[in-house]
Protein backbone atom coordinates (compact mmCIF):
# COMPACT_ATOMS: atom_id res chain seq x y z
CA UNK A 1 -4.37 1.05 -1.97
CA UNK A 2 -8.12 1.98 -1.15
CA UNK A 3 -7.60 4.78 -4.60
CA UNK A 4 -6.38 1.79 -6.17
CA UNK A 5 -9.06 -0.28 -5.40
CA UNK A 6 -11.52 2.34 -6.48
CA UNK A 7 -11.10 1.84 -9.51
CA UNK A 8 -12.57 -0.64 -12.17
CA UNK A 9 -10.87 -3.91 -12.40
CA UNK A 10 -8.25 -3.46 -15.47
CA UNK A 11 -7.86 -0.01 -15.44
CA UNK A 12 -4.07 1.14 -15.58
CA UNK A 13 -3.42 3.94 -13.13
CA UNK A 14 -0.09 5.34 -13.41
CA UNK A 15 1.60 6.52 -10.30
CA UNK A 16 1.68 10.09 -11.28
CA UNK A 17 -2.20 9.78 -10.80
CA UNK A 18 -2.27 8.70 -6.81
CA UNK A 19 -0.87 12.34 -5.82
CA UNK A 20 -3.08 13.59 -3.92
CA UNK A 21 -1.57 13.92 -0.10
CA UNK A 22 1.73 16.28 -0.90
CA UNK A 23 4.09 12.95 -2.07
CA UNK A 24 6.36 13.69 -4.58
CA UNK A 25 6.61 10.90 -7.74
CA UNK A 26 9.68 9.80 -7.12
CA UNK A 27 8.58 8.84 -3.57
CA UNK A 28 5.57 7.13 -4.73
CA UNK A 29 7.05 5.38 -7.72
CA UNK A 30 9.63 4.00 -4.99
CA UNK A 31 6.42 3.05 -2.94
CA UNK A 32 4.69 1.46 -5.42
CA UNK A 33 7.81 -0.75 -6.85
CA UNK A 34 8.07 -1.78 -3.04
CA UNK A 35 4.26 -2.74 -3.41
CA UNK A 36 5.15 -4.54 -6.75
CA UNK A 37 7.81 -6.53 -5.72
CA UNK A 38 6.02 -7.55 -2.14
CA UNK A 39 2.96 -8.59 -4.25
CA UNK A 40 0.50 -6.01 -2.49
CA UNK A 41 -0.32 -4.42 -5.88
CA UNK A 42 -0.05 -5.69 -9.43
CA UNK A 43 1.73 -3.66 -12.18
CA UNK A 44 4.62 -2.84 -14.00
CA UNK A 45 7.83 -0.37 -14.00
CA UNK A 46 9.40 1.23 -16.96
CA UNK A 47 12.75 2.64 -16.37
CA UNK A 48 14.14 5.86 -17.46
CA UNK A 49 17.38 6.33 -19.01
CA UNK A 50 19.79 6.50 -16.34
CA UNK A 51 17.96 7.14 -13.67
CA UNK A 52 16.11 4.18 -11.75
CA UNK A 53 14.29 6.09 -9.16
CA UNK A 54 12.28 8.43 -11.40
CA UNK A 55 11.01 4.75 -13.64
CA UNK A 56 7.16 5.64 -14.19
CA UNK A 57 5.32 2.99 -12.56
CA UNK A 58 1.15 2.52 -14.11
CA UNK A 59 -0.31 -0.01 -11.49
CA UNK A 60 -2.74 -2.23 -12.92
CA UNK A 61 -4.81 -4.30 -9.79
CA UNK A 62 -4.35 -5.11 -5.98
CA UNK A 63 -3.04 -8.47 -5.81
CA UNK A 64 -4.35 -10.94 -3.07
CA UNK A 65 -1.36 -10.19 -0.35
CA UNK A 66 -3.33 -6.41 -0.83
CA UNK A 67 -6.46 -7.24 -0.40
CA UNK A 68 -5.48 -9.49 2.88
CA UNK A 69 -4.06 -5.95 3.62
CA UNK A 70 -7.52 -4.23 2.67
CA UNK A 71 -9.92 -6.57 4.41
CA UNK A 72 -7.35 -6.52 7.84
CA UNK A 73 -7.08 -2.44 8.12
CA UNK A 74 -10.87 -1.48 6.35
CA UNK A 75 -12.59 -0.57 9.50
CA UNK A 76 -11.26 2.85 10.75
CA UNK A 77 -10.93 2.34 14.17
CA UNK A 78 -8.77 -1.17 13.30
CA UNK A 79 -6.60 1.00 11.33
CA UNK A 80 -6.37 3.86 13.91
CA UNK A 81 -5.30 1.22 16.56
CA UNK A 82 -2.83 -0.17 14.17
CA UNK A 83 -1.28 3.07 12.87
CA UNK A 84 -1.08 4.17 16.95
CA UNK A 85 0.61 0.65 17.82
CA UNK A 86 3.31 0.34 14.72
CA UNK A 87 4.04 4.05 15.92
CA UNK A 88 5.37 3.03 19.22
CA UNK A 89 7.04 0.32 17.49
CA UNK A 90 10.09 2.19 15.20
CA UNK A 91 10.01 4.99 12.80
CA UNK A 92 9.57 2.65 9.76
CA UNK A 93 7.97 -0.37 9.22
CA UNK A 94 6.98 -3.31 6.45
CA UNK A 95 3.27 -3.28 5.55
CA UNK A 96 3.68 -7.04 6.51
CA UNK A 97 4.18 -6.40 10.12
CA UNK A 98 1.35 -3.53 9.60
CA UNK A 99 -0.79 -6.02 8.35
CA UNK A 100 -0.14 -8.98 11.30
CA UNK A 101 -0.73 -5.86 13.85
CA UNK A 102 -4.05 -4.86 12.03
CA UNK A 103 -5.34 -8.44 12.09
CA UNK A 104 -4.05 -9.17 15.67
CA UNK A 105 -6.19 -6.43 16.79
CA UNK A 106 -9.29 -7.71 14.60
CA UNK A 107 -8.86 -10.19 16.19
CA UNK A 108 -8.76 -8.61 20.01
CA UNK A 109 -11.72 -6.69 18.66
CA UNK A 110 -13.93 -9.64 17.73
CA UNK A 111 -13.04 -11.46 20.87
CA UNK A 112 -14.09 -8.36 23.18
């Protein structure tokens, strides 16, 4: 989401355009329709004859569930805590339990 955010308000960035950490597309389309349809990002799918999971995806904003997301995990050592905590948790998780973790330990961090 931070690429996303990045870049200027408006711009269309299609998926194929956030490789950059050895994903493949059809991973990261199915990523960002997840992000879509949970209202982390803002954007639209357009599907491919016959095959759903390969739909090109161009994302056009973060919408405001992603920038709760943004503002709760922007300080590196919040999001290190939060990353080492969701791992102990299970081997996959929704961003929003990632994002209650990352503001619970805001929180813990302000309070210290």
């Amino acid at each position: 989401m931070l690429d996303i955010d990045s870049k200027p308000d408006g711009a269309e960035i299609a998926g194929s355009d956030l490789l950059s950490d050895g994903r493949d597309d059809a991973m990261l389309a199915r990523q960002l329709r997840f992000l879509i349809a949970a209202d982390y990002l803002q954007g639209k799918t357009t599907p491919t004859l016959g095959d759903a999971e390969s739909a090109s995806v161009v994302v056009t904003g973060i919408a405001w569930q992603g920038r709760q997301f943004i503002n709760a995990t922007n300080d590196p050592s919040i999001w290190e805590k939060t990353k080492r905590h969701a791992a102990d948790m299970a081997d996959t998780i929704s961003v929003d339990v990632l994002a209650e973790i990352a503001t619970a330990i805001g929180l813990q961090t302000i309070a210290a």
